[in-house]
Protein backbone atom coordinates (compact mmCIF):
# COMPACT_ATOMS: atom_id res chain seq x y z
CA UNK A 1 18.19 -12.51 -17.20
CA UNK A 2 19.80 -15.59 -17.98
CA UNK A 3 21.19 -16.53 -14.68
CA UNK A 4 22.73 -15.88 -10.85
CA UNK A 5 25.52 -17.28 -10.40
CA UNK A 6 28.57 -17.34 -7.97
CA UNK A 7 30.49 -14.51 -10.48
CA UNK A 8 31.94 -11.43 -9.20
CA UNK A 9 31.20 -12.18 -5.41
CA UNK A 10 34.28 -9.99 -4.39
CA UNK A 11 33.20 -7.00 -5.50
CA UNK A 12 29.31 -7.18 -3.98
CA UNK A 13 29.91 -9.99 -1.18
CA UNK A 14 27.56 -13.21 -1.73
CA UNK A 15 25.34 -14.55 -4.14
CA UNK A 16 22.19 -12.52 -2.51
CA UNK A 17 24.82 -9.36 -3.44
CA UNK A 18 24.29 -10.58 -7.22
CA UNK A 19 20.93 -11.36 -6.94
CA UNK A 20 20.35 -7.71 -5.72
CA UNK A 21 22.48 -5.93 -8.35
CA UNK A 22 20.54 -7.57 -10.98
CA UNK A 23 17.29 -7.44 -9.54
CA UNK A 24 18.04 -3.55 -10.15
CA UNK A 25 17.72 -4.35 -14.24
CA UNK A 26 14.35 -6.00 -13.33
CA UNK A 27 13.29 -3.19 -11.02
CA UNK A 28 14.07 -0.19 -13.42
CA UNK A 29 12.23 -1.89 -16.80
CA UNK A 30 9.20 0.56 -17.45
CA UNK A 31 5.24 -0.71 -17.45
CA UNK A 32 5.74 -1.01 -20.67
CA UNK A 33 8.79 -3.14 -20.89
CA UNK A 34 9.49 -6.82 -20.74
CA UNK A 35 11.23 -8.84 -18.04
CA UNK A 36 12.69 -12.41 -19.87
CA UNK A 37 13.67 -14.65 -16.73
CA UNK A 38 15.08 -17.76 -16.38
CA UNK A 39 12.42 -20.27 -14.93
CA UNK A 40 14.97 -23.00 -13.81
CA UNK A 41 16.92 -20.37 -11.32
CA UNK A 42 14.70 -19.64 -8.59
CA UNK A 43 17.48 -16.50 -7.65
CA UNK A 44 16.10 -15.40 -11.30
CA UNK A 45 12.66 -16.37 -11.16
CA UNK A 46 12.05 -14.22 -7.91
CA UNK A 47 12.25 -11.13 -9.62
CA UNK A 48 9.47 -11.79 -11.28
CA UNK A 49 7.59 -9.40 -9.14
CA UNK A 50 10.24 -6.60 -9.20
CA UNK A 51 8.26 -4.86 -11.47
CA UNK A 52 5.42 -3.84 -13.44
CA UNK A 53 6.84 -4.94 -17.12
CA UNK A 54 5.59 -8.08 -18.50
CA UNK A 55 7.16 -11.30 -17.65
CA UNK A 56 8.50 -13.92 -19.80
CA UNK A 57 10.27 -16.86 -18.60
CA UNK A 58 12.01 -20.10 -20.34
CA UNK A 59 13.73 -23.04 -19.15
CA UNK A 60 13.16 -26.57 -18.56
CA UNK A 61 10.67 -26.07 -16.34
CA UNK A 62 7.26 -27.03 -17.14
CA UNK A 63 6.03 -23.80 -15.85
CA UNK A 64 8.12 -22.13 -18.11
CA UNK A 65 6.63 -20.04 -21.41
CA UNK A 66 9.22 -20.86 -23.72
CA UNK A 67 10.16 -24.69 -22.70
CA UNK A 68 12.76 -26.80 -23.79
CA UNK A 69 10.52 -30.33 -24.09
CA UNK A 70 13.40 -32.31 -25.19
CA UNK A 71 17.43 -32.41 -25.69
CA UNK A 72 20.05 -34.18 -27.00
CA UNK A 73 23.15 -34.04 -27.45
CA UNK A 74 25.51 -34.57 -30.44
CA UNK A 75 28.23 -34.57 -32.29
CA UNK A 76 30.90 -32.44 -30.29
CA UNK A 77 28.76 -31.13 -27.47
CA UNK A 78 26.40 -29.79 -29.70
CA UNK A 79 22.30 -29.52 -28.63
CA UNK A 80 19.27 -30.60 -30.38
CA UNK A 81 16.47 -29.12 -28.96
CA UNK A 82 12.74 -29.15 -28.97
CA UNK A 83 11.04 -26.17 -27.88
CA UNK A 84 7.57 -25.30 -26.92
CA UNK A 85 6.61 -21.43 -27.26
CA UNK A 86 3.22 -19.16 -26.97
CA UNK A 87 4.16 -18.57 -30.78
CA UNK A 88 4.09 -22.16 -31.91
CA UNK A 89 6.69 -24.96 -31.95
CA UNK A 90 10.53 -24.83 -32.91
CA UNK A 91 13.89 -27.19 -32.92
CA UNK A 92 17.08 -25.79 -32.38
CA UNK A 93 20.38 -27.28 -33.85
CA UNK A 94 22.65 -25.62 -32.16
CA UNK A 95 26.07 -24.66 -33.63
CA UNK A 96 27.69 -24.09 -30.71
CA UNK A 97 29.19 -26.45 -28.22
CA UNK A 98 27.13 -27.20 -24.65
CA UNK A 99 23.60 -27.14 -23.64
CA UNK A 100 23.85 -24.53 -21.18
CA UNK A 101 24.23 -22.83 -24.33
CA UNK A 102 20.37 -24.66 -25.96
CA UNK A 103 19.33 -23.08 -22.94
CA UNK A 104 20.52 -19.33 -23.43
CA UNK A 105 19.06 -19.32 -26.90
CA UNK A 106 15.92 -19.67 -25.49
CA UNK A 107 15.86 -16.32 -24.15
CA UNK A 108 16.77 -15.09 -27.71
CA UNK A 109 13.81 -16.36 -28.44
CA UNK A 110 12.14 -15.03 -25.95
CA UNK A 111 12.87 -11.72 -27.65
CA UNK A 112 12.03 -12.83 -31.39
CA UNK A 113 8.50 -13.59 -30.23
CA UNK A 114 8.27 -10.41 -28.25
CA UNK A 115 9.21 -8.47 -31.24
CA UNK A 116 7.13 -10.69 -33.58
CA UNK A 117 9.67 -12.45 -35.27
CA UNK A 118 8.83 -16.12 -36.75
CA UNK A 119 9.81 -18.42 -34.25
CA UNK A 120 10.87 -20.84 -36.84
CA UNK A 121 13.01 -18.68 -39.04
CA UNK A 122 14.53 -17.05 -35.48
CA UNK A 123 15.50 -20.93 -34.21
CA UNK A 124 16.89 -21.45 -37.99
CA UNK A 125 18.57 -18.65 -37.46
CA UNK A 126 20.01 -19.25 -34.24
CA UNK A 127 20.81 -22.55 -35.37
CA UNK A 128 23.26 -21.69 -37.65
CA UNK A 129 24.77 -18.50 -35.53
CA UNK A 130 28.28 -18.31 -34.15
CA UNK A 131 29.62 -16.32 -31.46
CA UNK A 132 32.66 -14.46 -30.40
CA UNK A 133 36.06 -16.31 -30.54
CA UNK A 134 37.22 -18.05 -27.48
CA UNK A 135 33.89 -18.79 -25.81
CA UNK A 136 33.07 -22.27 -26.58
CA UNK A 137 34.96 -22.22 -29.71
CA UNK A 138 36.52 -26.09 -31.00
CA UNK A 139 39.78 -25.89 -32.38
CA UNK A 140 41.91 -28.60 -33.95
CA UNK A 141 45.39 -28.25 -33.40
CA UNK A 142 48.19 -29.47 -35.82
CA UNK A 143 48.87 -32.61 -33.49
CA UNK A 144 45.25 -34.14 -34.07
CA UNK A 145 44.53 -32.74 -30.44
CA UNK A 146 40.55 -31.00 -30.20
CA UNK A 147 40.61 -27.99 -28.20
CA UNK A 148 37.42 -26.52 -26.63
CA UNK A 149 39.02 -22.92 -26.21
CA UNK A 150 36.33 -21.12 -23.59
CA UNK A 151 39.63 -19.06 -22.65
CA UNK A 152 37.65 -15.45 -22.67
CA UNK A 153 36.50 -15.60 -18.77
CA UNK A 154 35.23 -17.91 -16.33
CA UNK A 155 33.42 -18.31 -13.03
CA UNK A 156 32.47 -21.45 -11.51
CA UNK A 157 29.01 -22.08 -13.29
CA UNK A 158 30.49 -21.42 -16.32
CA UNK A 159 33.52 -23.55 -15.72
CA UNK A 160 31.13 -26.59 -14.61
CA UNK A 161 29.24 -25.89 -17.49
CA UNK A 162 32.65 -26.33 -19.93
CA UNK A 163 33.52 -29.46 -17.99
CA UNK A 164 30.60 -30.91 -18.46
CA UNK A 165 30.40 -30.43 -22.22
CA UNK A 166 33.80 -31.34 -22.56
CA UNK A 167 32.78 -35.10 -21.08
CA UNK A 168 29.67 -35.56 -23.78
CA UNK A 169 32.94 -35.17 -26.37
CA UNK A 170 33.92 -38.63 -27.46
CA UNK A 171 37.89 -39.58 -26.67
CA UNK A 172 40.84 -41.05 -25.31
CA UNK A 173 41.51 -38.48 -23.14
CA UNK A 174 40.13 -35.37 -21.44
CA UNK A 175 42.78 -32.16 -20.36
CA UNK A 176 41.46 -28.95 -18.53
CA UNK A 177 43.68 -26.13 -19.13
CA UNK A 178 42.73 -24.00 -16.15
CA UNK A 179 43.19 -20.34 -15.38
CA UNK A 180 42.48 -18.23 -12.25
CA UNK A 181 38.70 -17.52 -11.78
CA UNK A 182 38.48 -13.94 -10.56
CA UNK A 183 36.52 -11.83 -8.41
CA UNK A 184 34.88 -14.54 -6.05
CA UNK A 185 34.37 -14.01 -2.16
CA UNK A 186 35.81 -17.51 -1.64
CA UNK A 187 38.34 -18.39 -4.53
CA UNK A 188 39.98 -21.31 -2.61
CA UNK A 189 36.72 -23.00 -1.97
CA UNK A 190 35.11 -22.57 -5.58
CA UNK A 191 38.62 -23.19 -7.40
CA UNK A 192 39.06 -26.77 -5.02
CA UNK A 193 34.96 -27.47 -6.81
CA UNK A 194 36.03 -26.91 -9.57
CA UNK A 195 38.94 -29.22 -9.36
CA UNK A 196 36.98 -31.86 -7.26
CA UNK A 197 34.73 -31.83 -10.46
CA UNK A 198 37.04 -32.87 -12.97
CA UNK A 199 38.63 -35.52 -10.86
CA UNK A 200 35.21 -37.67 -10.12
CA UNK A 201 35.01 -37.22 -14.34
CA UNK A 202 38.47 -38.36 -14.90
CA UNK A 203 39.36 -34.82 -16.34
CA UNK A 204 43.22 -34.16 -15.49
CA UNK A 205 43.21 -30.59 -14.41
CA UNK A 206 46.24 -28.48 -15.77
CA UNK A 207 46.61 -25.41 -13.58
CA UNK A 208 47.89 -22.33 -15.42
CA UNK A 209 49.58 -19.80 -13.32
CA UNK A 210 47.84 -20.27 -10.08
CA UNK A 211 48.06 -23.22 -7.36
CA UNK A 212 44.34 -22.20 -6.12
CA UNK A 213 43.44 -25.55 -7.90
CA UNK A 214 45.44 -27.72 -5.55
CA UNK A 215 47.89 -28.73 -8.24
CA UNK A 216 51.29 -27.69 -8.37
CA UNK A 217 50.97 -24.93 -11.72
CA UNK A 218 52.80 -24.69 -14.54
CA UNK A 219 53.19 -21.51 -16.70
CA UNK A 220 51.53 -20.17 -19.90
CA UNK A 221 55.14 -21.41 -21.66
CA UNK A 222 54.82 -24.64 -20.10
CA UNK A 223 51.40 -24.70 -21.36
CA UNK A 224 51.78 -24.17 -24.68
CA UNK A 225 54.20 -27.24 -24.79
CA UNK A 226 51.92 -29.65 -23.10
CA UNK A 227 49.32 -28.77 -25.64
CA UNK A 228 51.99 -29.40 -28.29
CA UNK A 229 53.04 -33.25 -27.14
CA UNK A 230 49.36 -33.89 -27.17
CA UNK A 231 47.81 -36.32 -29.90
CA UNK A 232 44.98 -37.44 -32.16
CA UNK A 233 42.14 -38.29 -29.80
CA UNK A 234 43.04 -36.16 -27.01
CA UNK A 235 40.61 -33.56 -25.92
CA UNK A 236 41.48 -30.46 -23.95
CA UNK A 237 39.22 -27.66 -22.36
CA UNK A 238 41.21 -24.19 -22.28
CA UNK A 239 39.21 -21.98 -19.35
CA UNK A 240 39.91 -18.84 -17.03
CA UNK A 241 38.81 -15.27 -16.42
CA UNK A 242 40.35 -12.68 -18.64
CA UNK A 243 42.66 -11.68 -16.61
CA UNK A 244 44.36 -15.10 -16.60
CA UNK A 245 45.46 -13.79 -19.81
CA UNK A 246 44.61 -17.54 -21.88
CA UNK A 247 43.43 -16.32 -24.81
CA UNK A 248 45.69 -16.96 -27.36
CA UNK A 249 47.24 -20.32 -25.36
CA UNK A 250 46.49 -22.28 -28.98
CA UNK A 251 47.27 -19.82 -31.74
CA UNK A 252 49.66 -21.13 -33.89
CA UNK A 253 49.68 -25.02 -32.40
């Protein structure tokens, strides 16, 4: 259980509605079974006692079984991690963009130790791992231009989470591509965040299709030839739910 966050509110009502779907994982696991929670959310960490499976957790928290001890971050959002683990001791290099992400693959580890995998040769192996187009993905387009593309889906952790990778990138300027978040119990209040956010980091939001943001939008056309008059140096985040439809919003640029 990696996390509960404000993501498909509409359909179960709150955050507690979330927490309670989930909890139902945690709740059916057999004795036998084990429960890998997230020590740094306490909406997580409470279903701890949901069940009678064992529990691992892993975080940042120095509570947690498998810790992260130390991160940095490098060259184009990417983590270096030190990790402490029942198992023994292990460094990630991550190959993917954002720590958020450092932090998931501690849960995969998690699993390697539970099914007695080498914790080294799993965090070498996670090091070097990739993962589905569009979700944290860096793109180069033919103008010079570096594109995060996180275009698959989005909810407001995982959008803060994009912005702030996109501001450990180094250049001139920063452009959010933004798409409708769906599914949230209060979309005009989590969108405004969301754009609040990349203001106080000097992040010029670029609403796509939907004026939820604040700012007047422009469509996926328009889009396209923004991204197109952009330059060497520029940085750009692309980032909305599915249905947005902004997968694809680089192909060919």
């Amino acid at each position: 259980m990696t996390a509960v966050s404000n993501a498909h509110t509409q359909r179960v009502g709150s955050i507690d509605g979330v927490t309670r779907a989930k909890r139902e994982l945690i709740e059916s696991l057999p004795v036998g079974g084990f429960a890998i929670l997230n020590a740094d959310d306490p909406n997580v960490l409470s279903m701890r006692d949901a069940s009678n499976a064992q529990v691992l957790t892993f975080g940042e928290s120095l509570a947690a079984d498998v810790q992260m001890v130390d991160c940095e971050i490098g060259q184009q959002g990417r983590a270096i991690a030190m990790i402490k683990t029942p198992w023994g001791d292990a460094k990630l290099s991550m190959n993917v963009p954002g720590k958020h992400m450092a932090h998931n693959a501690l849960a995969a580890l998690c699993v390697a130790g539970v099914l007695s995998v080498d914790i080294s040769q799993a965090a070498e192996a996670i090091s070097k791992s990739e993962i589905s187009p569009s979700r944290m993905q860096i793109r180069k387009l033919k103008n010079g231009a570096v594109v995060l593309d996180d275009s698959y889906n989005a909810n407001p952790a995982s959008m803060r989470a994009a912005l702030e990778t996109l501001m450990t990138f180094s250049g001139a300027r920063r452009t959010a591509f933004c798409g409708l978040m769906a599914e949230l119990a209060e979309p005009s209040e989590d969108h405004l965040a969301i754009a609040l956010l990349a203001k106080q980091n000097q992040i010029e939001l670029v609403a796509i299709e939907t004026d939820l943001y604040g700012v007047r939008p422009i469509n996926f056309s328009q889009a396209r030839q923004v991204l197109a008059e952009l330059s060497e140096g520029d940085l750009v985040l692309v980032k909305g739910s599915k249905v947005a439809g902004l997968v694809g919003l680089c192909e060919g640029l």
